[in-house]
PDB file of N, CA and C in Angstrom:
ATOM      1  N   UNK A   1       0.820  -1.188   0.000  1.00  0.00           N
ATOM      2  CA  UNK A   1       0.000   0.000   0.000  1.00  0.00           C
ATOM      3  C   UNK A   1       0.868   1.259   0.000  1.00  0.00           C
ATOM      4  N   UNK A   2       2.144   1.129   0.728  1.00  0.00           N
ATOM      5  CA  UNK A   2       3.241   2.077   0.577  1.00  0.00           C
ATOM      6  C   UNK A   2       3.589   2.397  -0.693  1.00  0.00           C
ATOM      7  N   UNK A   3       3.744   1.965  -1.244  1.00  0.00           N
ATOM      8  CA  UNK A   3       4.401   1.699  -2.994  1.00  0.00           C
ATOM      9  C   UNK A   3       3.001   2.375  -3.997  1.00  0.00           C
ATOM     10  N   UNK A   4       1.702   2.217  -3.465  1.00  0.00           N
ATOM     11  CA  UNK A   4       0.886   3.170  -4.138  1.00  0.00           C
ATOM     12  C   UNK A   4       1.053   5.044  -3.791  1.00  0.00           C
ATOM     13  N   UNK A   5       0.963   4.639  -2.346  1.00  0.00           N
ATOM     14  CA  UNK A   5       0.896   6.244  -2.159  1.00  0.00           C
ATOM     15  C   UNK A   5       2.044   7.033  -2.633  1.00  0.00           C
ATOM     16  N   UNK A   6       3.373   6.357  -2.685  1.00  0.00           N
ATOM     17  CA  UNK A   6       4.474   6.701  -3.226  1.00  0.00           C
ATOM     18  C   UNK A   6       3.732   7.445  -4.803  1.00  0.00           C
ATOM     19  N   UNK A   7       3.701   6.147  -5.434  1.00  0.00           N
ATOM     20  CA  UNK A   7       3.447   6.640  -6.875  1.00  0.00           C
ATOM     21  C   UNK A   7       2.248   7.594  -7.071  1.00  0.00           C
ATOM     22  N   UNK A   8       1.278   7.731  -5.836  1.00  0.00           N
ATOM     23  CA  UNK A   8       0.587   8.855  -5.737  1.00  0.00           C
ATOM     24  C   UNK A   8       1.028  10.475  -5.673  1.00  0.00           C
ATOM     25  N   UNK A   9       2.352   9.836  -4.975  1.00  0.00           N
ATOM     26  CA  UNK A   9       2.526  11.395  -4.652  1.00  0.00           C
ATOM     27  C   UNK A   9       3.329  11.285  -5.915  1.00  0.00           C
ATOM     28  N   UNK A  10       4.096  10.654  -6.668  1.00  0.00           N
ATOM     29  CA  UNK A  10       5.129  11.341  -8.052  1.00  0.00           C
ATOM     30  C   UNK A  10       3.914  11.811  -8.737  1.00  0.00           C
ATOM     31  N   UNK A  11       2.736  11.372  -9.049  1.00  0.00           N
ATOM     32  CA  UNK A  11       1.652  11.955  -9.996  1.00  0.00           C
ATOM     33  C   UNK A  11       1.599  12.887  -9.391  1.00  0.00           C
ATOM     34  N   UNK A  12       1.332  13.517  -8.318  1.00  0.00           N
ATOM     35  CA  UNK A  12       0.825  14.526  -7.753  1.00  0.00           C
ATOM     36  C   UNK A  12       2.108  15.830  -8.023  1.00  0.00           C
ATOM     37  N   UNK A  13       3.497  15.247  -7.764  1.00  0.00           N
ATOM     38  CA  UNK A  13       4.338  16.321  -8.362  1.00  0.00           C
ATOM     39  C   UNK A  13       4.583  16.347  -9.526  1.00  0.00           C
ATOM     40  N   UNK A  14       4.295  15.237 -10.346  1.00  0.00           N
ATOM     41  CA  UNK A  14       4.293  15.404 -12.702  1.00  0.00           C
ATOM     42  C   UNK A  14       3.231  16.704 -12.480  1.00  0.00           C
ATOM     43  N   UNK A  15       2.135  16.850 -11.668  1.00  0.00           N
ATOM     44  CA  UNK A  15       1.050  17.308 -12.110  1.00  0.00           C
ATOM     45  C   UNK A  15       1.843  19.069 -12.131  1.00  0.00           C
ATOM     46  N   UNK A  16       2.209  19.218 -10.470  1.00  0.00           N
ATOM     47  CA  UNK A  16       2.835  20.488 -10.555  1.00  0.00           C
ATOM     48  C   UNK A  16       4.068  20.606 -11.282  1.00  0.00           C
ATOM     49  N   UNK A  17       5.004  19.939 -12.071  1.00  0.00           N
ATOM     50  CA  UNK A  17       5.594  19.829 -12.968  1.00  0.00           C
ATOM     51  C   UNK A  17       5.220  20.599 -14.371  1.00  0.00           C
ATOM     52  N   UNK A  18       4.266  19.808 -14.529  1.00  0.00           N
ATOM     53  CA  UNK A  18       3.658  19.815 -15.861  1.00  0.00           C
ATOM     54  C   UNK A  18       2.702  21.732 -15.772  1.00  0.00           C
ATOM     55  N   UNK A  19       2.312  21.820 -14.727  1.00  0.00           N
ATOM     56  CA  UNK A  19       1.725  23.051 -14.149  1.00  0.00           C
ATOM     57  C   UNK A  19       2.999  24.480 -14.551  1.00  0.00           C
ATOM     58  N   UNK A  20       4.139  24.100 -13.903  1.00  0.00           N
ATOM     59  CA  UNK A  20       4.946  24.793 -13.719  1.00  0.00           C
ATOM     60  C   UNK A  20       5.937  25.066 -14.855  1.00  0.00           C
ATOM     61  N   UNK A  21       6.208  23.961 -15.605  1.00  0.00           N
ATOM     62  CA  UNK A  21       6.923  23.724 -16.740  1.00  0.00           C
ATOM     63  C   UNK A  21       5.785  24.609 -17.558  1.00  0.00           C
ATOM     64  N   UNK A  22       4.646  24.496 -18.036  1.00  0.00           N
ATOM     65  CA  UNK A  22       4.139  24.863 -18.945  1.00  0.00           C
ATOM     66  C   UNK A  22       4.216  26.416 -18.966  1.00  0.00           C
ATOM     67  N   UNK A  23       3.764  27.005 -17.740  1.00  0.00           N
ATOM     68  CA  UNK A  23       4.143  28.456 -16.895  1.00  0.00           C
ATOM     69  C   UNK A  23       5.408  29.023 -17.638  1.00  0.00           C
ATOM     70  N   UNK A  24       6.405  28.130 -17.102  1.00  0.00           N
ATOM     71  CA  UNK A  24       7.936  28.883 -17.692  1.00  0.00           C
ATOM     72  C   UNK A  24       7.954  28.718 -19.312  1.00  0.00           C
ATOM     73  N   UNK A  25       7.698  27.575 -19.974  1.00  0.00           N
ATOM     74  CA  UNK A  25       7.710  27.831 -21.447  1.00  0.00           C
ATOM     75  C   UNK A  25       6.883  29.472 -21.952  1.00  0.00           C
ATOM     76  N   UNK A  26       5.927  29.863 -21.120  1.00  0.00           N
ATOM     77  CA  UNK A  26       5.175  30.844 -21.737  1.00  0.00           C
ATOM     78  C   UNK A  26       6.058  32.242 -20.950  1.00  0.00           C
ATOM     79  N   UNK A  27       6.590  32.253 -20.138  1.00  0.00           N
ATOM     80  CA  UNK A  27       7.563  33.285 -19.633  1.00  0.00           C
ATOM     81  C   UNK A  27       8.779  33.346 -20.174  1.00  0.00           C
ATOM     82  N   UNK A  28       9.449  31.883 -20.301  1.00  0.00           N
ATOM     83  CA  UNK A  28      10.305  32.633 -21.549  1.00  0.00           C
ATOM     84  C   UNK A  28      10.199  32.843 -22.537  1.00  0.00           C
ATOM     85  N   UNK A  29       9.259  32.805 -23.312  1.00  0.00           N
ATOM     86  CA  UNK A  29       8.618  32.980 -24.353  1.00  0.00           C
ATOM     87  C   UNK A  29       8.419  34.599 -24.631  1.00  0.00           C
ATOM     88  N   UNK A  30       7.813  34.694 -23.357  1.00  0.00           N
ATOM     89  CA  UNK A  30       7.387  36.117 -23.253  1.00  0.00           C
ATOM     90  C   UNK A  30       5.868  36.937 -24.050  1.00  0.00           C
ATOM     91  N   UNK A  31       5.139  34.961 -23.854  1.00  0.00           N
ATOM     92  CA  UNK A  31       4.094  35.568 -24.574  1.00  0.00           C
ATOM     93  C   UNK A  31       3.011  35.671 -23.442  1.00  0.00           C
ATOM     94  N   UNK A  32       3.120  35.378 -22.217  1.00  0.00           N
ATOM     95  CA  UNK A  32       2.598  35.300 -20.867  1.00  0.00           C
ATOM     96  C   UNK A  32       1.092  35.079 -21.131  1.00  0.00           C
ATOM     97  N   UNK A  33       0.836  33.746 -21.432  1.00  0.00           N
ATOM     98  CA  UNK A  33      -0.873  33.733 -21.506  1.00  0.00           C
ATOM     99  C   UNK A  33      -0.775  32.025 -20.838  1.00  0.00           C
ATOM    100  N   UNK A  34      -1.591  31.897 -20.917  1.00  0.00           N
ATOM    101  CA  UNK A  34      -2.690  30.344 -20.302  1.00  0.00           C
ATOM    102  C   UNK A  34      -2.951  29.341 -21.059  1.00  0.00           C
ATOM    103  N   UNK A  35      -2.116  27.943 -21.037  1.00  0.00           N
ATOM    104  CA  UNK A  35      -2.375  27.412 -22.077  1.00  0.00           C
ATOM    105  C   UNK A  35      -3.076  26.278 -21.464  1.00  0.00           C
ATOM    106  N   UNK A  36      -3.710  25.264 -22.572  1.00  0.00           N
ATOM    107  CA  UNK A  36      -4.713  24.049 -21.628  1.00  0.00           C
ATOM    108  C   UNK A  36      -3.685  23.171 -20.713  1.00  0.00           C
ATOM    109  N   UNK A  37      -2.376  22.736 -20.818  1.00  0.00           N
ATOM    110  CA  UNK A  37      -1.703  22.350 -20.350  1.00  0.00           C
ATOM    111  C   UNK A  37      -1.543  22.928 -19.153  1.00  0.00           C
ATOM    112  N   UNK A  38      -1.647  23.691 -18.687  1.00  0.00           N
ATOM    113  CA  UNK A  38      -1.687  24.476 -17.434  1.00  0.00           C
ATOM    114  C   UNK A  38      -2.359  24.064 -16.846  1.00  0.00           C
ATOM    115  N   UNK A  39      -4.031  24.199 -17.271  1.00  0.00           N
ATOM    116  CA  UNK A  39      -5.162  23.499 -16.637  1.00  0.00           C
ATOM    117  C   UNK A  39      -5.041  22.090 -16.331  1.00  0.00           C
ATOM    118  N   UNK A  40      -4.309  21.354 -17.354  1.00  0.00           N
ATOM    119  CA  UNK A  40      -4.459  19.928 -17.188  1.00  0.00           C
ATOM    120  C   UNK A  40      -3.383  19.859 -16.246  1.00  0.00           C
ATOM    121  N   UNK A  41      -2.230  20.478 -16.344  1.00  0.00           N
ATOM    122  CA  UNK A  41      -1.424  20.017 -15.179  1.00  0.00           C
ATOM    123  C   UNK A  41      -1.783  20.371 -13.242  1.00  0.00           C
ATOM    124  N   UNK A  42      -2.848  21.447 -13.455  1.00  0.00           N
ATOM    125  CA  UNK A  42      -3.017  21.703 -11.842  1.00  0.00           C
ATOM    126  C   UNK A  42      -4.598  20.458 -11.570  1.00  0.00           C
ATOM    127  N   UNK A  43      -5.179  20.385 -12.616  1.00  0.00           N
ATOM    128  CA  UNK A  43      -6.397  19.021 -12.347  1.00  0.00           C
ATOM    129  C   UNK A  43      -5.427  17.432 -12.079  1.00  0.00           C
ATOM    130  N   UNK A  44      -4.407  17.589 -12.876  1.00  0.00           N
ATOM    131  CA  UNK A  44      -3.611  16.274 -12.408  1.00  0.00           C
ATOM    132  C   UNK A  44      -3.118  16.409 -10.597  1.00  0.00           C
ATOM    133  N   UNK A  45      -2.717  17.482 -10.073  1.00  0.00           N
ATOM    134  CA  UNK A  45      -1.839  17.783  -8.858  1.00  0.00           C
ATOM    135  C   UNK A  45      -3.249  17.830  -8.254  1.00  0.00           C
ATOM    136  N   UNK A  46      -4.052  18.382  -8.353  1.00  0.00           N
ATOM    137  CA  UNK A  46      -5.477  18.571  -7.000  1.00  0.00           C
ATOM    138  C   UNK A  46      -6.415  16.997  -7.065  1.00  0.00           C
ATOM    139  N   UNK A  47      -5.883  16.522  -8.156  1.00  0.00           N
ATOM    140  CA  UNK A  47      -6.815  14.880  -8.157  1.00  0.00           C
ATOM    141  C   UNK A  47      -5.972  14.616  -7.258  1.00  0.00           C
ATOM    142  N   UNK A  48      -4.399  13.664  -7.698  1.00  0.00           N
ATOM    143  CA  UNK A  48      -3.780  13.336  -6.964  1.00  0.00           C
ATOM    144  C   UNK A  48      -3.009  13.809  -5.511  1.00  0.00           C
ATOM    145  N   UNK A  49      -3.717  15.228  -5.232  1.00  0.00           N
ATOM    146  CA  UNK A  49      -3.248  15.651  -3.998  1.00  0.00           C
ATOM    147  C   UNK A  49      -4.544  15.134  -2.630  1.00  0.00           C
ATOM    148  N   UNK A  50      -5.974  15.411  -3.804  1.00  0.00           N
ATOM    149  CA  UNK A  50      -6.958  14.719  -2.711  1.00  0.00           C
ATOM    150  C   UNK A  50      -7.064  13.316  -2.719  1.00  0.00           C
ATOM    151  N   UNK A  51      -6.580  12.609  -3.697  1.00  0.00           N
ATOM    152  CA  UNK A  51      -6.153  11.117  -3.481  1.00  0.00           C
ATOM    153  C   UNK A  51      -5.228  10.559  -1.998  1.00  0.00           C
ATOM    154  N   UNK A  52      -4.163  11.747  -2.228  1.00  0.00           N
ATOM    155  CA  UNK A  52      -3.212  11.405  -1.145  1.00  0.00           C
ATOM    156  C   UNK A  52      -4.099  12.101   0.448  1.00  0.00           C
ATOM    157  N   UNK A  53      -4.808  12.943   0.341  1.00  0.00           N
ATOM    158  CA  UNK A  53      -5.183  13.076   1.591  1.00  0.00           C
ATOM    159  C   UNK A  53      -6.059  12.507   1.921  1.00  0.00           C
ATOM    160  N   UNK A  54      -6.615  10.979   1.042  1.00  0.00           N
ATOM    161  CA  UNK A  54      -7.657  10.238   1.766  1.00  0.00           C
ATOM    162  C   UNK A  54      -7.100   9.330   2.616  1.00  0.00           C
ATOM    163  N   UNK A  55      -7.720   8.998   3.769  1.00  0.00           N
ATOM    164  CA  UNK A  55      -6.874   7.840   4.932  1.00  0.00           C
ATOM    165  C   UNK A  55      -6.505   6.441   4.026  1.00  0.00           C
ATOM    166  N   UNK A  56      -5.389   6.094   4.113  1.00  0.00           N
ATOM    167  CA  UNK A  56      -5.062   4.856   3.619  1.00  0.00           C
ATOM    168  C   UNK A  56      -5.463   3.138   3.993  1.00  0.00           C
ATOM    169  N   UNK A  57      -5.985   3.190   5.450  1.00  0.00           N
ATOM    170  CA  UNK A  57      -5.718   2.071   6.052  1.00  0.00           C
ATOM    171  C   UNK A  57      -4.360   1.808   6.547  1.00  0.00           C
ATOM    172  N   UNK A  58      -3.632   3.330   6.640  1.00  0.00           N
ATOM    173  CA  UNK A  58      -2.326   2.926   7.596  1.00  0.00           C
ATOM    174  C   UNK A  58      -2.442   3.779   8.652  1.00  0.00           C
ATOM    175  N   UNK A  59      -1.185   3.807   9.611  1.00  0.00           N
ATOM    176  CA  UNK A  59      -1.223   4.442  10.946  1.00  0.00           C
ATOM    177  C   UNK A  59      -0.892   5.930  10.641  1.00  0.00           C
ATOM    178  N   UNK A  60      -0.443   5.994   9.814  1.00  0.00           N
ATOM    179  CA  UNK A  60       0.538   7.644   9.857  1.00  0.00           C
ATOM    180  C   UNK A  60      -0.735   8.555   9.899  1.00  0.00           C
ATOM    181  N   UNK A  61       0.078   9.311  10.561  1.00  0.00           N
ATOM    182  CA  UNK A  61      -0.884  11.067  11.194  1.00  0.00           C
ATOM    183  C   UNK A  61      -0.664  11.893   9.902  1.00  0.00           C
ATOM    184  N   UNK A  62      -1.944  12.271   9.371  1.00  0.00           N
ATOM    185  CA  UNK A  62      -2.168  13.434   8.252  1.00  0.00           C
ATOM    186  C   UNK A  62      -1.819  14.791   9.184  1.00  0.00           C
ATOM    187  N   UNK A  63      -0.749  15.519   8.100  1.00  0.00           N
ATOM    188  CA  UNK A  63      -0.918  17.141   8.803  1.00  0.00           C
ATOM    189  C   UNK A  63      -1.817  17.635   7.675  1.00  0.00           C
ATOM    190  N   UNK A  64      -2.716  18.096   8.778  1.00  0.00           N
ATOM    191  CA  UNK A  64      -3.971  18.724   8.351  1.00  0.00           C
ATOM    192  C   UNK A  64      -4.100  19.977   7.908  1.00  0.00           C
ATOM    193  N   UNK A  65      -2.802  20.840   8.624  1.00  0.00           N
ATOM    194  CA  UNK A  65      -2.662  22.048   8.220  1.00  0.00           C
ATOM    195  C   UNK A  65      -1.661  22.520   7.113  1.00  0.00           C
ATOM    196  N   UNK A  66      -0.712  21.111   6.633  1.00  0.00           N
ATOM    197  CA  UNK A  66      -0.390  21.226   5.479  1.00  0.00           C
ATOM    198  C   UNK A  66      -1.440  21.025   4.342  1.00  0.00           C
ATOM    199  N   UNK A  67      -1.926  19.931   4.461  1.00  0.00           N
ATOM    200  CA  UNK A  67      -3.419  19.863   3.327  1.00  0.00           C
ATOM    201  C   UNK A  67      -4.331  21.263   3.224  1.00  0.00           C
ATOM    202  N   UNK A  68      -4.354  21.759   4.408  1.00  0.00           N
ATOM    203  CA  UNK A  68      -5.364  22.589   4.444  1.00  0.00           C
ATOM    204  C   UNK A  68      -4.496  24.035   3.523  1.00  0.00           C
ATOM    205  N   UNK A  69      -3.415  24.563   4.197  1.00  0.00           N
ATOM    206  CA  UNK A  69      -2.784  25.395   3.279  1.00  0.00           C
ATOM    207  C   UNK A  69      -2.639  25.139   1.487  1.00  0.00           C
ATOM    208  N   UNK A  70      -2.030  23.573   1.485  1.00  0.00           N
ATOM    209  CA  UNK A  70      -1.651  23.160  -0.301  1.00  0.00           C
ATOM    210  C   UNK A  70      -3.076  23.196  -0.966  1.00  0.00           C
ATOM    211  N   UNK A  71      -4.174  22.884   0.049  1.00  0.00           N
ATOM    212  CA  UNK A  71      -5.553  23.306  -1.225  1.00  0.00           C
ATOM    213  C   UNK A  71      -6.070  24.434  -1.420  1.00  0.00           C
ATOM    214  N   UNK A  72      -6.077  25.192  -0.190  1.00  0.00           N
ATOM    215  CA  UNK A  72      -6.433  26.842  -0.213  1.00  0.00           C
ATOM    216  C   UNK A  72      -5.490  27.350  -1.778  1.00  0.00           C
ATOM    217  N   UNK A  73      -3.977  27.151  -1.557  1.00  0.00           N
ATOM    218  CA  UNK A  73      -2.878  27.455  -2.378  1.00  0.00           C
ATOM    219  C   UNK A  73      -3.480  26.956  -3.954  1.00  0.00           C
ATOM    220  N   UNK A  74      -3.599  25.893  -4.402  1.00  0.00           N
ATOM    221  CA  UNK A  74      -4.371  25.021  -5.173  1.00  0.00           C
ATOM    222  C   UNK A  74      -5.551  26.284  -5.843  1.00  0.00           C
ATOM    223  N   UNK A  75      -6.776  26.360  -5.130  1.00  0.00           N
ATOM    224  CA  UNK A  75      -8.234  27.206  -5.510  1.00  0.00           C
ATOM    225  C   UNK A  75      -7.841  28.193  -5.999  1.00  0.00           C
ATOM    226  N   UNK A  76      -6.811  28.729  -5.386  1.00  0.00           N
ATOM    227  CA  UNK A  76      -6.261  29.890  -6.104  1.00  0.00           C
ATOM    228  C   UNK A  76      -5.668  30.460  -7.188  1.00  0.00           C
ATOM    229  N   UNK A  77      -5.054  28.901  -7.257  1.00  0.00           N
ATOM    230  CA  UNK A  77      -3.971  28.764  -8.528  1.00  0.00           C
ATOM    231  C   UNK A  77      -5.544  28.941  -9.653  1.00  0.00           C
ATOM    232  N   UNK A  78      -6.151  28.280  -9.200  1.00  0.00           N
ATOM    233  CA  UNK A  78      -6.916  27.703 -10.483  1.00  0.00           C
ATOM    234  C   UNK A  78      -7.992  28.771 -10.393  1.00  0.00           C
ATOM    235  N   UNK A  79      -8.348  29.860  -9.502  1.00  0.00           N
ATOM    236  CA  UNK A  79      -9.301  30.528  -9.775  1.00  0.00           C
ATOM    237  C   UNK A  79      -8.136  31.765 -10.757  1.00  0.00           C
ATOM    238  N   UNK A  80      -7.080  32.342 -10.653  1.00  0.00           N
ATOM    239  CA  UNK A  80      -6.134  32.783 -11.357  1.00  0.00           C
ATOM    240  C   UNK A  80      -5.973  31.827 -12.753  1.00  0.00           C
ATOM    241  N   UNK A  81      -6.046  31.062 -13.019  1.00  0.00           N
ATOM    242  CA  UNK A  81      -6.128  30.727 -14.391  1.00  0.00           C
ATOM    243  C   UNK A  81      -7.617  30.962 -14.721  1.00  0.00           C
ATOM    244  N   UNK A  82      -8.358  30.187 -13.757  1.00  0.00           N
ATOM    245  CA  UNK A  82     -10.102  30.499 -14.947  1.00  0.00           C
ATOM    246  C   UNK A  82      -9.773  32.373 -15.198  1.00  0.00           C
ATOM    247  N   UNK A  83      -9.737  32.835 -14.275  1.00  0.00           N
ATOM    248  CA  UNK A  83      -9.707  34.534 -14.843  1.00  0.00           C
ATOM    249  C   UNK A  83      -8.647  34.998 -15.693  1.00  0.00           C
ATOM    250  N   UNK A  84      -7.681  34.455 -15.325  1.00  0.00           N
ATOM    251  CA  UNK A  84      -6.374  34.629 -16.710  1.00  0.00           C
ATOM    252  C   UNK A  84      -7.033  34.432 -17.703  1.00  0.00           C
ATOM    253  N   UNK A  85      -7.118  33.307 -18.097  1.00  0.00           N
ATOM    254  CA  UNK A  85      -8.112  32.824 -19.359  1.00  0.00           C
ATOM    255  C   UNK A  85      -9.115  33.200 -20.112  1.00  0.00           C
ATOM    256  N   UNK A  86     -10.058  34.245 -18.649  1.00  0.00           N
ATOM    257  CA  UNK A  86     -10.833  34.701 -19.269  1.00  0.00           C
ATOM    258  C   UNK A  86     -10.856  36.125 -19.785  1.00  0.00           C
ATOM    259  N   UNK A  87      -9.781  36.770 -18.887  1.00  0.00           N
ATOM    260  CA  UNK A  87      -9.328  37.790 -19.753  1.00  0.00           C
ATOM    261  C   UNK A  87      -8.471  37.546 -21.286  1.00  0.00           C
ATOM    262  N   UNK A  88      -7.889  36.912 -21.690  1.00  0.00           N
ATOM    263  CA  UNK A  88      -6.920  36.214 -22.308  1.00  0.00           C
ATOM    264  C   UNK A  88      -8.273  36.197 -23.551  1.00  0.00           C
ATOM    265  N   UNK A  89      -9.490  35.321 -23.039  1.00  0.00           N
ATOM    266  CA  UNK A  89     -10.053  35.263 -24.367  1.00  0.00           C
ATOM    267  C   UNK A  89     -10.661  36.970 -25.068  1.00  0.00           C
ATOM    268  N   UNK A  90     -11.177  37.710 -23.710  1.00  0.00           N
ATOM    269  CA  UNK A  90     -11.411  39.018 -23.959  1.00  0.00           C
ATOM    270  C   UNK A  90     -10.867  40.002 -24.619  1.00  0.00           C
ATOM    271  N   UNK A  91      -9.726  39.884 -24.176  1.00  0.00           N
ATOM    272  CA  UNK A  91      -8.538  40.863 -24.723  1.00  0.00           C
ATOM    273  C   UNK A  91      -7.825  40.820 -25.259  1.00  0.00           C
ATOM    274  N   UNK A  92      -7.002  39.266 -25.303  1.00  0.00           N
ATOM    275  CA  UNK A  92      -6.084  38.615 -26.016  1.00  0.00           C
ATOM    276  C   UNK A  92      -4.781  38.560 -25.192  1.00  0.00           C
ATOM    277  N   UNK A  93      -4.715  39.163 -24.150  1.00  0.00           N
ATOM    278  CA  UNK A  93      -3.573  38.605 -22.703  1.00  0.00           C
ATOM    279  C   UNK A  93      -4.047  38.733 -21.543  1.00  0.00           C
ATOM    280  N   UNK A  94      -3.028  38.132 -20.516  1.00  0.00           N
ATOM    281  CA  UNK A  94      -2.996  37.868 -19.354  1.00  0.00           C
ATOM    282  C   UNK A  94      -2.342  39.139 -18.664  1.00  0.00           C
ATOM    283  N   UNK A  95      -3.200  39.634 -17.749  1.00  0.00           N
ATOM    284  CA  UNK A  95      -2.546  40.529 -16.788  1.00  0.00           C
ATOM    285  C   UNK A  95      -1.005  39.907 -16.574  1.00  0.00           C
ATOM    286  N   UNK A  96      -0.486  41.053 -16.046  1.00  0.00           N
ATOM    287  CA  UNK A  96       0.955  40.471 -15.880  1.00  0.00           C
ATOM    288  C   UNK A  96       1.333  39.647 -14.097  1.00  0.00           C
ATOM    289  N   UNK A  97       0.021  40.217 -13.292  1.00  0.00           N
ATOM    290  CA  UNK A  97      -0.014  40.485 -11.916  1.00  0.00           C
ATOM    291  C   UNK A  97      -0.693  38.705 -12.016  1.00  0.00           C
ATOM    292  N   UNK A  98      -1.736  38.391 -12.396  1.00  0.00           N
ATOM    293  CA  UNK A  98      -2.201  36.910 -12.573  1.00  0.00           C
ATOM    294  C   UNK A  98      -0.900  36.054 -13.258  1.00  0.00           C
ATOM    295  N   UNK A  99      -0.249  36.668 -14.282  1.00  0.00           N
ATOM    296  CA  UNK A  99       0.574  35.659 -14.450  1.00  0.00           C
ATOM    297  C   UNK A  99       1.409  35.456 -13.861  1.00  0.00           C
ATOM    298  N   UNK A 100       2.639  36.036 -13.487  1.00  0.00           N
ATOM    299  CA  UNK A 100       3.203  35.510 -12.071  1.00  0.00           C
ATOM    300  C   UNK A 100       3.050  35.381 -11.251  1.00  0.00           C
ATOM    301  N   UNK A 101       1.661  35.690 -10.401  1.00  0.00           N
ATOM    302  CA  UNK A 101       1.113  34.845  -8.973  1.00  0.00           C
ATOM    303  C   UNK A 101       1.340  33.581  -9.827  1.00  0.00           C
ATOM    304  N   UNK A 102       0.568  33.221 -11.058  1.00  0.00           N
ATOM    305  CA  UNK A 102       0.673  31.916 -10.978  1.00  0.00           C
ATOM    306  C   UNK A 102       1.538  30.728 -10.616  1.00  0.00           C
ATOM    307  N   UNK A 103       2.870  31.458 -11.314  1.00  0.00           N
ATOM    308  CA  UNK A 103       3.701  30.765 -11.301  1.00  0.00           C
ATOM    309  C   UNK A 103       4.331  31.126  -9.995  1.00  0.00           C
ATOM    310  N   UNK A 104       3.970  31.602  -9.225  1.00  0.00           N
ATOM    311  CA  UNK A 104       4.707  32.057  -8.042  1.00  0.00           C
ATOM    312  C   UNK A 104       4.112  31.182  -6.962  1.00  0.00           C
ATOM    313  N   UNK A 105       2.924  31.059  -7.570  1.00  0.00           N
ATOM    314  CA  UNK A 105       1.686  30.136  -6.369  1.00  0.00           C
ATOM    315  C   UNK A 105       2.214  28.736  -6.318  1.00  0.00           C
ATOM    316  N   UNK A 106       2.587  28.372  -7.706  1.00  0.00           N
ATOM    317  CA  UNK A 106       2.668  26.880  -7.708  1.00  0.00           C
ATOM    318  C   UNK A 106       4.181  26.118  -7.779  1.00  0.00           C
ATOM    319  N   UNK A 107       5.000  27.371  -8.010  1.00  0.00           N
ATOM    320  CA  UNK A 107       6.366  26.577  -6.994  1.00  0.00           C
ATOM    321  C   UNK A 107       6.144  26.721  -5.734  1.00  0.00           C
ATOM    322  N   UNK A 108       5.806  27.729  -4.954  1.00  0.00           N
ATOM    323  CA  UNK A 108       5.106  27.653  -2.971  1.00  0.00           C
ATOM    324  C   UNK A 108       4.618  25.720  -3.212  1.00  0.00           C
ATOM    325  N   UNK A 109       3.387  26.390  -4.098  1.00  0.00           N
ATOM    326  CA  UNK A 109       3.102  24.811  -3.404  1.00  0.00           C
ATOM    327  C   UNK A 109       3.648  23.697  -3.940  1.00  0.00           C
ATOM    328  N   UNK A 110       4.242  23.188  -4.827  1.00  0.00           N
ATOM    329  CA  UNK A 110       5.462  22.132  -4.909  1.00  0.00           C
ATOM    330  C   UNK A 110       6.435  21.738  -3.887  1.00  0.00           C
ATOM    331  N   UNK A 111       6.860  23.557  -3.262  1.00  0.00           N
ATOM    332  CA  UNK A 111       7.639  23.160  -2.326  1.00  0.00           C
ATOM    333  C   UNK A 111       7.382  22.959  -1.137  1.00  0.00           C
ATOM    334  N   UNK A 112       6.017  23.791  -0.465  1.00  0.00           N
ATOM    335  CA  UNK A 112       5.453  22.835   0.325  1.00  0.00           C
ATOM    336  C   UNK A 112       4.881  21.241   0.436  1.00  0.00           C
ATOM    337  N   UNK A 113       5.179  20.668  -0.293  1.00  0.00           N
ATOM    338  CA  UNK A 113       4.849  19.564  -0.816  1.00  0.00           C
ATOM    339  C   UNK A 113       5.952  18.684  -0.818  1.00  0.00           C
ATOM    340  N   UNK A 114       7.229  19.008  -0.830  1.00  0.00           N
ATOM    341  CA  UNK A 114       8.414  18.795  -0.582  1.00  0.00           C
ATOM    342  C   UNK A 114       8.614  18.840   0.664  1.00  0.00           C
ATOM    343  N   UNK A 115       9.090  20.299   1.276  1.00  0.00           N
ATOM    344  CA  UNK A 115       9.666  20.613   2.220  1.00  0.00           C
ATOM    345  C   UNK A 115       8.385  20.761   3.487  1.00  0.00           C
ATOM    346  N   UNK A 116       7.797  20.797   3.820  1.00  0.00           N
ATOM    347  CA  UNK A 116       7.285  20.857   4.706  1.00  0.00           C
ATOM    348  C   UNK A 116       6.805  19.154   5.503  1.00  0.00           C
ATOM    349  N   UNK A 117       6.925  18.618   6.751  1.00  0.00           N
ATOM    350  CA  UNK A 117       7.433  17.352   7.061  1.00  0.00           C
ATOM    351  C   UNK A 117       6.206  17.769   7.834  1.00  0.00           C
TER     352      UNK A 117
END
């Protein structure tokens, strides 16, 4: 059962990977907009992040106030893309202030996700 949650959590960091990677291709780019890959990479990290915070059938103690911070962190990310996006279709870009929270939001939470024990 160890060996799942493991591979739970690497999906859960491909997801912010794939989140974050996609972010920097469009910053160095310098065309700073929202691509579906973005979306698909933070729906991969919030599946597999509430996967990992369901009880396993093992003993270990959930910190609750890490979950509770990485999803608050999470809603945000993703309410900053639905509105990126939707300015993006309006206008044809992304505020500059939404686009680097974004990417600012979702290395925090990678690395809380890492570093925080």
């Amino acid at each position: 059962m160890e060996i799942l949650r493991h591979v739970v959590l690497l999906v859960h960091l491909v997801g912010f990977a794939i989140l974050f990677g996609a972010w920097v291709v469009e910053a160095v780019n310098g065309k700073h907009q929202i691509t579906r890959l973005m979306h698909w990479g933070l729906a991969i990290a919030g599946i597999a992040g509430l996967i990992l915070a369901a009880p396993w059938g093992t003993d270990a103690d959930f910190n609750y106030a890490k979950i509770g911070t990485k999803l608050v962190i999470l809603v945000v990310i993703g309410a900053l893309l639905g509105i990126g996006a939707g300015r993006q279709r309006k206008t044809g870009k992304v505020p500059g202030g939404i686009f680097w929270s974004i990417g600012i939001l979702t290395l925090v939470n990678a690395g809380i996700a890492v570093l925080w024990r």
